[in-house]
C-alpha atoms as a PDB file:
ATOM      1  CA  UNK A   1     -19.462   2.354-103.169  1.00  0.00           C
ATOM      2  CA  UNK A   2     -16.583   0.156-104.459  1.00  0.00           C
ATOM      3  CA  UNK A   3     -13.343   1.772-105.792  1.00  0.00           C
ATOM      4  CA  UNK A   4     -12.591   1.269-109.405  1.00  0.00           C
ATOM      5  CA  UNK A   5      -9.415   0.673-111.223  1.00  0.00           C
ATOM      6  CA  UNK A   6      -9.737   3.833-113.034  1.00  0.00           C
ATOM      7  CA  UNK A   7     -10.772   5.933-110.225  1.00  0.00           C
ATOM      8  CA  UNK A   8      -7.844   4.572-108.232  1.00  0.00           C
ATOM      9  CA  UNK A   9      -5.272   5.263-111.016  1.00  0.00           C
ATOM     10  CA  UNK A  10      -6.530   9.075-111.686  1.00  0.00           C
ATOM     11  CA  UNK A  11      -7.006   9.639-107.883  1.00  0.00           C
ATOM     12  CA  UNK A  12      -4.271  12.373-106.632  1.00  0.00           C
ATOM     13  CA  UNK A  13      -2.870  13.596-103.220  1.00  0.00           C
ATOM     14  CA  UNK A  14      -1.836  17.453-103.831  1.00  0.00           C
ATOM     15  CA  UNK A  15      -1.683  16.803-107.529  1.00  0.00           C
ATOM     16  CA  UNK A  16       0.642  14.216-107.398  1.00  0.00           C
ATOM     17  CA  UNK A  17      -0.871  11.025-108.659  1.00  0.00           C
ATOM     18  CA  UNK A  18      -1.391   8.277-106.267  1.00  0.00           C
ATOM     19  CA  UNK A  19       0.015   5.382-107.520  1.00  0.00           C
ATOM     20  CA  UNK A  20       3.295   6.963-108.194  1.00  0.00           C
ATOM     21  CA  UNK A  21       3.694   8.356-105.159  1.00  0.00           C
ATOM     22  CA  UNK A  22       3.165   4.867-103.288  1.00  0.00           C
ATOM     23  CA  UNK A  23       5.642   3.705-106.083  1.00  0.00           C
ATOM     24  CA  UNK A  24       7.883   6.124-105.307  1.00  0.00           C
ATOM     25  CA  UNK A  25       7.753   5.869-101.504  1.00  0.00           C
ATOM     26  CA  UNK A  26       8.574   1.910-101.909  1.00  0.00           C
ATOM     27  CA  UNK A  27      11.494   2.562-103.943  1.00  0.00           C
ATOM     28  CA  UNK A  28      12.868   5.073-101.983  1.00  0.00           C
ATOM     29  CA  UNK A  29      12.157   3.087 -98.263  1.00  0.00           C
ATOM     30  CA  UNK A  30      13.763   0.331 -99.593  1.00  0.00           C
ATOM     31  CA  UNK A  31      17.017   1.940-100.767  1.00  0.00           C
ATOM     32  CA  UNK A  32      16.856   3.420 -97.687  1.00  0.00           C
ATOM     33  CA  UNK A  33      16.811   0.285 -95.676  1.00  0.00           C
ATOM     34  CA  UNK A  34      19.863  -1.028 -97.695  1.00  0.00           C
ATOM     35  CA  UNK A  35      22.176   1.766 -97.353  1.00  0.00           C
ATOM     36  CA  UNK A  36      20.727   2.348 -93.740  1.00  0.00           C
ATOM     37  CA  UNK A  37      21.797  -1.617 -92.952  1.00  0.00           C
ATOM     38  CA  UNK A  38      24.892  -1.232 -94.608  1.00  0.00           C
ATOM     39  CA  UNK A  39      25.980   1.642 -93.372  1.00  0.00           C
ATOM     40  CA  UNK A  40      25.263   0.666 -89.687  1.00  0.00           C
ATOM     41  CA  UNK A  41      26.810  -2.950 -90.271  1.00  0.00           C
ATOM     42  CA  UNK A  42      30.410  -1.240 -91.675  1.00  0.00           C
ATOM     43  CA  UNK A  43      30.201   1.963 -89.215  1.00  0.00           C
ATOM     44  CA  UNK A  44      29.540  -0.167 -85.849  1.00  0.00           C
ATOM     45  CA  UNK A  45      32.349  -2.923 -87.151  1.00  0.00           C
ATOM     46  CA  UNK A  46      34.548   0.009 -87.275  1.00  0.00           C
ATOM     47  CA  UNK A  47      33.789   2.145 -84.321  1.00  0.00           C
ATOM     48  CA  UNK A  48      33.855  -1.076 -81.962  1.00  0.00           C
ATOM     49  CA  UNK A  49      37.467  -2.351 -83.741  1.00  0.00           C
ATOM     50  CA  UNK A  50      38.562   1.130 -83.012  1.00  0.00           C
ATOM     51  CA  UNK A  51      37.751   1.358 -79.280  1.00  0.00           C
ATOM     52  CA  UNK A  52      39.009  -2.626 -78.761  1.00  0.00           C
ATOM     53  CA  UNK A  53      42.209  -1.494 -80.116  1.00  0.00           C
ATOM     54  CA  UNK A  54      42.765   1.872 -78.534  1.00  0.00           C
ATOM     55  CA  UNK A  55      42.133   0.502 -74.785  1.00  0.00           C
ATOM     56  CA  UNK A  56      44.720  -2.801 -75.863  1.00  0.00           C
ATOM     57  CA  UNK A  57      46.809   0.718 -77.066  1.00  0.00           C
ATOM     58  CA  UNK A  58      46.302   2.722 -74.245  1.00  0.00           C
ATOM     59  CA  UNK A  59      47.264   0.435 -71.330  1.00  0.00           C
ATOM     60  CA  UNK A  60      50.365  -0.399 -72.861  1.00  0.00           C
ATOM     61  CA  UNK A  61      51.036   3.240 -73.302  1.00  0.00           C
ATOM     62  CA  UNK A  62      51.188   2.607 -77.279  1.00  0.00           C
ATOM     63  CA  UNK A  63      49.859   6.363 -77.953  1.00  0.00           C
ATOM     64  CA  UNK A  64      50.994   6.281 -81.685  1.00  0.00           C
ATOM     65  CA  UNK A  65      48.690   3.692 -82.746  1.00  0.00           C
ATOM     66  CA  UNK A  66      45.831   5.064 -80.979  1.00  0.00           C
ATOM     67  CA  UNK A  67      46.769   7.943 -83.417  1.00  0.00           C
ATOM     68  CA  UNK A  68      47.298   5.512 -86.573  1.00  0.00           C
ATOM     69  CA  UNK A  69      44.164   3.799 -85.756  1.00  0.00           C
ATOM     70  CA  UNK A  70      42.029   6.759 -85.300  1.00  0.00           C
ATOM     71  CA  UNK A  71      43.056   8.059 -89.035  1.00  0.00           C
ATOM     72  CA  UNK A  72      42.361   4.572 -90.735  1.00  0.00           C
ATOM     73  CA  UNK A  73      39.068   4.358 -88.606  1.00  0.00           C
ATOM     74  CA  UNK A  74      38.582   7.730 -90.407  1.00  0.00           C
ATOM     75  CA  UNK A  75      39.693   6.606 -94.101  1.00  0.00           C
ATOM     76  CA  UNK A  76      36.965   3.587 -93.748  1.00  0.00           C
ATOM     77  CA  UNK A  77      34.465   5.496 -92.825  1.00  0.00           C
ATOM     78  CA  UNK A  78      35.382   7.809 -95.887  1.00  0.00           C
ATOM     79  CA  UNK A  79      34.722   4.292 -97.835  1.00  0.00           C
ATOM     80  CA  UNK A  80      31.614   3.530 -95.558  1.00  0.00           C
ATOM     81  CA  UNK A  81      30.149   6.649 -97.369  1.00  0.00           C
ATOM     82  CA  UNK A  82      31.657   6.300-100.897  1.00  0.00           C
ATOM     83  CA  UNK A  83      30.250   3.304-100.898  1.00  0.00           C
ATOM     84  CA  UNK A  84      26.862   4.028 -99.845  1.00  0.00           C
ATOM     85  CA  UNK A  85      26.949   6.287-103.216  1.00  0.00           C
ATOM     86  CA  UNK A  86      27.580   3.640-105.182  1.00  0.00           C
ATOM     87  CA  UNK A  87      25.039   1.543-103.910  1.00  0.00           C
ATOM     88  CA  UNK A  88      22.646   4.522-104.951  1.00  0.00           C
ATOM     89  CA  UNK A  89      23.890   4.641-108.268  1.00  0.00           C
ATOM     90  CA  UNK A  90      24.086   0.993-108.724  1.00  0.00           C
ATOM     91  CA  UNK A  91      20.130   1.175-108.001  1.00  0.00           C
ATOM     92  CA  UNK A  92      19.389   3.791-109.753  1.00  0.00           C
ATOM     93  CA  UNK A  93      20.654   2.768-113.101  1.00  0.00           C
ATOM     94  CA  UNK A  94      19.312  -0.745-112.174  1.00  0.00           C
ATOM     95  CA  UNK A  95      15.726   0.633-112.520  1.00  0.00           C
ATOM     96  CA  UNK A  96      16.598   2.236-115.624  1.00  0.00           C
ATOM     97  CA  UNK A  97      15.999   5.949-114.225  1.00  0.00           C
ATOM     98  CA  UNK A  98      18.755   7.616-115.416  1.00  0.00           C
ATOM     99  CA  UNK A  99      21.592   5.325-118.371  1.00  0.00           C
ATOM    100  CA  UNK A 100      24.777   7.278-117.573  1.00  0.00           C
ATOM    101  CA  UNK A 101      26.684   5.815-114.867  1.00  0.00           C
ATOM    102  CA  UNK A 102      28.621   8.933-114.509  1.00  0.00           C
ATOM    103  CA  UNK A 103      25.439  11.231-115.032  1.00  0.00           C
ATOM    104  CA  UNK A 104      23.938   9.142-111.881  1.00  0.00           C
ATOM    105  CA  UNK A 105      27.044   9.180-109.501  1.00  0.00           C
ATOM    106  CA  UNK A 106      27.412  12.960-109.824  1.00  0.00           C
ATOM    107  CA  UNK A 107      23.292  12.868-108.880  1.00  0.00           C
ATOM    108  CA  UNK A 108      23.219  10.479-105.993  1.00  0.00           C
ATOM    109  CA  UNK A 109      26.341  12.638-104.989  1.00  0.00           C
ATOM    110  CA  UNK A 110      25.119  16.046-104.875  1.00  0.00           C
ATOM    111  CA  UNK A 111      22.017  14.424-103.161  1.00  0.00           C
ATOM    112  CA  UNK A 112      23.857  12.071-100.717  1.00  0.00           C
ATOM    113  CA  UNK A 113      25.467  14.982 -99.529  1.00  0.00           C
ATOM    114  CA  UNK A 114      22.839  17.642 -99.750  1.00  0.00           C
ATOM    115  CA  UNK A 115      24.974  19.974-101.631  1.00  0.00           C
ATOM    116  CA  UNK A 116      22.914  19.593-104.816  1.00  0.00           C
ATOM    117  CA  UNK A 117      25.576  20.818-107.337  1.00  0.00           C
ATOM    118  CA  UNK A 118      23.976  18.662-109.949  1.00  0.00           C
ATOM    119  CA  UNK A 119      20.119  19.539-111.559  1.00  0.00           C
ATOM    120  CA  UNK A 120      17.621  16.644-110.821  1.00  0.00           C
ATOM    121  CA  UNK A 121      17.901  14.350-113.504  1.00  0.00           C
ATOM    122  CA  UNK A 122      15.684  12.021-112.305  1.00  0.00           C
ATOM    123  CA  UNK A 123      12.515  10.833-114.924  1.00  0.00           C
ATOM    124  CA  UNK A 124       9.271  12.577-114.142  1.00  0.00           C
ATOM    125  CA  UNK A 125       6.900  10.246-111.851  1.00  0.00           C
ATOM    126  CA  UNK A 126      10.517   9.346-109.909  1.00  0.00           C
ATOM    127  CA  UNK A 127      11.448  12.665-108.617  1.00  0.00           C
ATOM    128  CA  UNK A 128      11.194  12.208-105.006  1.00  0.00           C
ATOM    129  CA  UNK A 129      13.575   9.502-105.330  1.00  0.00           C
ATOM    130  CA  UNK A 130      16.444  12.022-104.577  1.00  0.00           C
ATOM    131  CA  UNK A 131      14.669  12.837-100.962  1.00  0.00           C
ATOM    132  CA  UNK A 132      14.933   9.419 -99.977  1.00  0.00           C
ATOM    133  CA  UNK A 133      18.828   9.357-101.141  1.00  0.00           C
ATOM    134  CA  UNK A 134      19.138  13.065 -99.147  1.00  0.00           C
ATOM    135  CA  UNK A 135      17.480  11.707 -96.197  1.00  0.00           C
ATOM    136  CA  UNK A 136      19.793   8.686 -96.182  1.00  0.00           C
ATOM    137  CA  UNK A 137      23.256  10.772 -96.088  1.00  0.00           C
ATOM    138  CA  UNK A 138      21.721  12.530 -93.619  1.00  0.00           C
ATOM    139  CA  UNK A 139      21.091   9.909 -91.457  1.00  0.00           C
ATOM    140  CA  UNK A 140      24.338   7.822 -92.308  1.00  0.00           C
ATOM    141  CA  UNK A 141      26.580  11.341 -92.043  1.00  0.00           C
ATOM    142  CA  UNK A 142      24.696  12.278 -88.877  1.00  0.00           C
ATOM    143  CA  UNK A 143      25.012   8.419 -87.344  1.00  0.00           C
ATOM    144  CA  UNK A 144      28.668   8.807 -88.384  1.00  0.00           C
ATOM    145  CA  UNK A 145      29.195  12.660 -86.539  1.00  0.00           C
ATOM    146  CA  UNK A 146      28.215  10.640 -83.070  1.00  0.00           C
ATOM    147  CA  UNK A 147      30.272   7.756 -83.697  1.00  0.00           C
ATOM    148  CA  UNK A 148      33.743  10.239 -84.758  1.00  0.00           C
ATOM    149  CA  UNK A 149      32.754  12.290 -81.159  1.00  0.00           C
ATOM    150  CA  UNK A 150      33.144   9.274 -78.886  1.00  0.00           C
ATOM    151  CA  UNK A 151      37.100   8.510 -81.395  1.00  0.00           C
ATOM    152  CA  UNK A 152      37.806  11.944 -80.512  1.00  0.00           C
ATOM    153  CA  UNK A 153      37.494  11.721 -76.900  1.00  0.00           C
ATOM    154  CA  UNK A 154      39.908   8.267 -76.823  1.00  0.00           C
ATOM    155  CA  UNK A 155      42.598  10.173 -79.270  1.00  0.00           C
ATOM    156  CA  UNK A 156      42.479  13.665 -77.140  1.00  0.00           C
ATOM    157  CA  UNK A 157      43.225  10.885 -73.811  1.00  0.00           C
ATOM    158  CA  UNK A 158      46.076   9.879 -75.992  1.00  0.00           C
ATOM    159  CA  UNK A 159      47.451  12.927 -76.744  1.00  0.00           C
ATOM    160  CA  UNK A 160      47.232  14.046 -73.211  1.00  0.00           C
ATOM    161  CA  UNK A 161      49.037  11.024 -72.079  1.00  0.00           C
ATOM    162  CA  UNK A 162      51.689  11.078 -74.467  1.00  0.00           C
ATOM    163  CA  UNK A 163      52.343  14.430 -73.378  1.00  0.00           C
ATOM    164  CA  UNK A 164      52.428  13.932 -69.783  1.00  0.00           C
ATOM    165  CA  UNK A 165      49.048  15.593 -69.074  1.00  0.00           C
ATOM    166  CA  UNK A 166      47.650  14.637 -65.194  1.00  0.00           C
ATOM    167  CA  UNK A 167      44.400  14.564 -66.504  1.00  0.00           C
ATOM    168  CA  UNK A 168      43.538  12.458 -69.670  1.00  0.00           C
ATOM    169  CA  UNK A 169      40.434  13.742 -70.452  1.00  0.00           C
ATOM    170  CA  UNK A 170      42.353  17.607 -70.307  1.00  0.00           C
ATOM    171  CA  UNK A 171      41.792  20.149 -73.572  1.00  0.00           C
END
């Protein structure tokens, strides 16, 4: 028994039709791929610049700058994850799913950060978009948690040193 066109077009999984859903699930893998890749390009650059520069700062006893560089480590990953936003939003309104810029920042905001202070605005048939933008903070905020634990460990050494602690690694 072959499959028709119009079999395959009315089939549904739950009653969500088919072909959306694999629509959907393409969409949403590929955003997920871009911000995934971006984030990890921009969030490795700066973790690894960080830790180069602390040891240089470290063994000359240069505890200030670990300091400095610790907080602008922190502001670019702040960027890292603005940016990531934008990227949603740019790709959002480039499929046409929502016109307001604005309207679509504030949405791939409140769903980049799970907070969901914004109503889903999203076009019916494109709905579970916004998982794929949730599950992508998650992942990039998450990636970022485990990158800020190791920072924190070289800036506590710092402050231990500076402050004539035996033991570096000391609370």
């Amino acid at each position: 028994m072959s499959i028709t066109t119009e079999a395959l077009t009315q089939s549904t999984i739950v009653g969500i039709p088919l072909l959306l859903l694999i629509r959907d699930i393409g969409y949403g893998i590929l955003g997920l791929i871009i911000v995934l890749f971006f984030h990890g390009g921009w969030i490795n650059y700066i973790i690894l610049r960080f830790e180069r520069l602390t040891n240089v700062n470290l063994n000359s006893m240069q505890y200030n700058r670990v300091f400095y560089h610790f907080y602008a480590s922190f502001f670019f990953i702040a960027l890292v994850h603005m940016s990531e936003i934008i990227i949603w939003t740019i790709y959002i309104t480039t499929l046409n799913l929502i016109d307001n810029g604005i309207a679509a920042l504030m949405f791939v905001g409140s769903c980049y950060t799970t907070v969901g202070f914004v109503q889903d605005i999203l076009p019916t048939g494109w709905k579970s978009l916004a998982f794929f933008i949730s599950f992508s903070g998650l992942f990039c905020i998450a990636w970022t948690t485990s990158g800020m634990i190791g920072m924190t460990n070289s800036y506590r050494a710092a402050w231990n040193l500076k402050h004539h602690q035996k033991d570096p690694s000391a609370s």
